[in-house]
C-alpha atoms as a PDB file:
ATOM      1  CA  UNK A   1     -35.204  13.311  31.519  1.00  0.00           C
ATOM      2  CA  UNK A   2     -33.209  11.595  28.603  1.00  0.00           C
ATOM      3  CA  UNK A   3     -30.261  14.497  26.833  1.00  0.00           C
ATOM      4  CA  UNK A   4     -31.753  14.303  22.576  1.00  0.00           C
ATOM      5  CA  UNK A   5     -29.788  11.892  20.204  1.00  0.00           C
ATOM      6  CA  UNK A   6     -27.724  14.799  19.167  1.00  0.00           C
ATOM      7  CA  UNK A   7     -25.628  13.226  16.249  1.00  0.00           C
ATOM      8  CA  UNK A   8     -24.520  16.508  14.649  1.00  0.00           C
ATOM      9  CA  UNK A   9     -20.818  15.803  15.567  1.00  0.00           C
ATOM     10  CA  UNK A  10     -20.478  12.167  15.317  1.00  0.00           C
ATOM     11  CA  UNK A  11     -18.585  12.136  11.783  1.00  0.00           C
ATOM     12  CA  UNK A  12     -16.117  14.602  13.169  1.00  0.00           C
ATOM     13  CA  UNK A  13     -15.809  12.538  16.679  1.00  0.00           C
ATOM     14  CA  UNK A  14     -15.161   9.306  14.309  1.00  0.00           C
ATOM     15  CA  UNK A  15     -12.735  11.401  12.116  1.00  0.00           C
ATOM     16  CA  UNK A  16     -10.997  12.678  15.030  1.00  0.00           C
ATOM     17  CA  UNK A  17     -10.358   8.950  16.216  1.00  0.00           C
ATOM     18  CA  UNK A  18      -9.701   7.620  13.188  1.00  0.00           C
ATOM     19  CA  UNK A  19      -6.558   9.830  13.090  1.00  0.00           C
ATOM     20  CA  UNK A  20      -5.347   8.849  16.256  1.00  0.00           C
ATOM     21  CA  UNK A  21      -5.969   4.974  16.037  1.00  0.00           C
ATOM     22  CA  UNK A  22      -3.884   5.598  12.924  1.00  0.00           C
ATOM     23  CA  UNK A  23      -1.487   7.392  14.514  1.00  0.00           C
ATOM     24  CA  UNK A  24      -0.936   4.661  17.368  1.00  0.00           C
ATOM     25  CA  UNK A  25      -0.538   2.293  14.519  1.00  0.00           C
ATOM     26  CA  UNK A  26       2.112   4.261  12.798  1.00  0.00           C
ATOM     27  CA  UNK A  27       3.704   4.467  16.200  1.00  0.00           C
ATOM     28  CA  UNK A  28       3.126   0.934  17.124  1.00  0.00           C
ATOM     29  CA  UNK A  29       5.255   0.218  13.178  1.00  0.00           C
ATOM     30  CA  UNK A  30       7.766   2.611  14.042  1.00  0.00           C
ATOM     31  CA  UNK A  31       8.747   1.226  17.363  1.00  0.00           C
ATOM     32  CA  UNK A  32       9.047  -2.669  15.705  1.00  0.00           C
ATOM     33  CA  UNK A  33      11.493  -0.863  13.501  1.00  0.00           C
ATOM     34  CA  UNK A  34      13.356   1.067  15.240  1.00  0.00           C
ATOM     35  CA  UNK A  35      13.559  -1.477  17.821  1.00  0.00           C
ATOM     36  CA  UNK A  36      14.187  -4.650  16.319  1.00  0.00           C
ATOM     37  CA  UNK A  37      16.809  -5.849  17.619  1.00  0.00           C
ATOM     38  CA  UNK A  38      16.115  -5.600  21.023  1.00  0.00           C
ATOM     39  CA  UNK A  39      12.834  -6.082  22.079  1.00  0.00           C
ATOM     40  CA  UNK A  40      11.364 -10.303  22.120  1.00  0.00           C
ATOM     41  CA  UNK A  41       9.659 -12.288  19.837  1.00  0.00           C
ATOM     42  CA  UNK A  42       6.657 -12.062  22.384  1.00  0.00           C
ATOM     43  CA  UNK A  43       6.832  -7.838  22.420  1.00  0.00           C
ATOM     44  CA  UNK A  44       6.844  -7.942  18.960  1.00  0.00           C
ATOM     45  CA  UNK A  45       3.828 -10.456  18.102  1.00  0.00           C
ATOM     46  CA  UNK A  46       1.764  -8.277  20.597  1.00  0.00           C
ATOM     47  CA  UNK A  47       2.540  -5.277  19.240  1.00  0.00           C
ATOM     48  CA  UNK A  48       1.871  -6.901  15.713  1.00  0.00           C
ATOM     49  CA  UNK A  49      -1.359  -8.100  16.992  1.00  0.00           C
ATOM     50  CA  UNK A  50      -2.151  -4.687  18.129  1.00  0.00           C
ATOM     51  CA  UNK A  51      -1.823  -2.801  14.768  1.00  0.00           C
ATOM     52  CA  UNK A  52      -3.883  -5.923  13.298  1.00  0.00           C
ATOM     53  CA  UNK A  53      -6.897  -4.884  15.685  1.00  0.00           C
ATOM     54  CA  UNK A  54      -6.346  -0.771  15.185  1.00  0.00           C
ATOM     55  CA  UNK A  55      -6.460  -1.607  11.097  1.00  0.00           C
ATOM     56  CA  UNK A  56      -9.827  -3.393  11.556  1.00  0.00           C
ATOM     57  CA  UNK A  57     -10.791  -0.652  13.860  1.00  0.00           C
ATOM     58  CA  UNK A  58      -9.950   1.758  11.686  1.00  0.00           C
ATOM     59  CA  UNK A  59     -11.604  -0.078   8.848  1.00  0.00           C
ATOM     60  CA  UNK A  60     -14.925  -0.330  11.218  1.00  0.00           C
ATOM     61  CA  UNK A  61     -14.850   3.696  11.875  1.00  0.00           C
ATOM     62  CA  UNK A  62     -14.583   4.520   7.961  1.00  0.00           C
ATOM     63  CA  UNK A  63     -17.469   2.490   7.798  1.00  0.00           C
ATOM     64  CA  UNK A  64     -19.473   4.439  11.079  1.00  0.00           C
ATOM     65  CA  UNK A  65     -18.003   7.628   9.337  1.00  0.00           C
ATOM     66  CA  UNK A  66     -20.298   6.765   5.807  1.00  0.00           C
ATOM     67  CA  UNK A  67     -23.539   5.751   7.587  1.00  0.00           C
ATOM     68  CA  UNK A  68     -23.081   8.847   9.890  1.00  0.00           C
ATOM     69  CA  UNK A  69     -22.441  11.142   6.494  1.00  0.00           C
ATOM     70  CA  UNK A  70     -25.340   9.480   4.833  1.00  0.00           C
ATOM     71  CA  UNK A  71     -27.823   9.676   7.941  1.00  0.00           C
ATOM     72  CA  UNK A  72     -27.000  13.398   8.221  1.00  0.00           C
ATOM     73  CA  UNK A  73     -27.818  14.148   4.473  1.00  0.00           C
ATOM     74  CA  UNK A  74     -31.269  12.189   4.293  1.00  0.00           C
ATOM     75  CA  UNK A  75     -32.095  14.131   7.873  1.00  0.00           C
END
């Protein structure tokens, strides 16, 4: 037998991984800096490429996080 759709905690669960995707950016920003001069040209574009992909994450999440927010107030 199937578990119920429980969806209580979803907005929290998003929250919650929203915080560290943006934390792995800020890390991911903090080691280009601190570490410019010695890491390659090929380190850096993937860890550029990296924080590109957690911003659009984080940008699909917020957008999870308001249709969660709005299915739990019409339910």
């Amino acid at each position: 037998m199937a578990k119920p759709d429980d969806r209580s905690d979803n907005v929290e669960k998003l929250q919650d991984s929203i915080q560290d995707t943006i934390e792995n950016f800020r890390e991911g920003q903090d080691y280009l800096s601190e570490h410019a001069d010695e890491i390659s040209g090929g380190e850096k574009r993937q860890i550029e490429e990296k924080n590109e992909r957690r911003l659009k994450a984080i940008e699909g999440q917020r957008e999870e996080v308001k249709d969660e927010a709005a299915h739990q107030e019409n339910s």
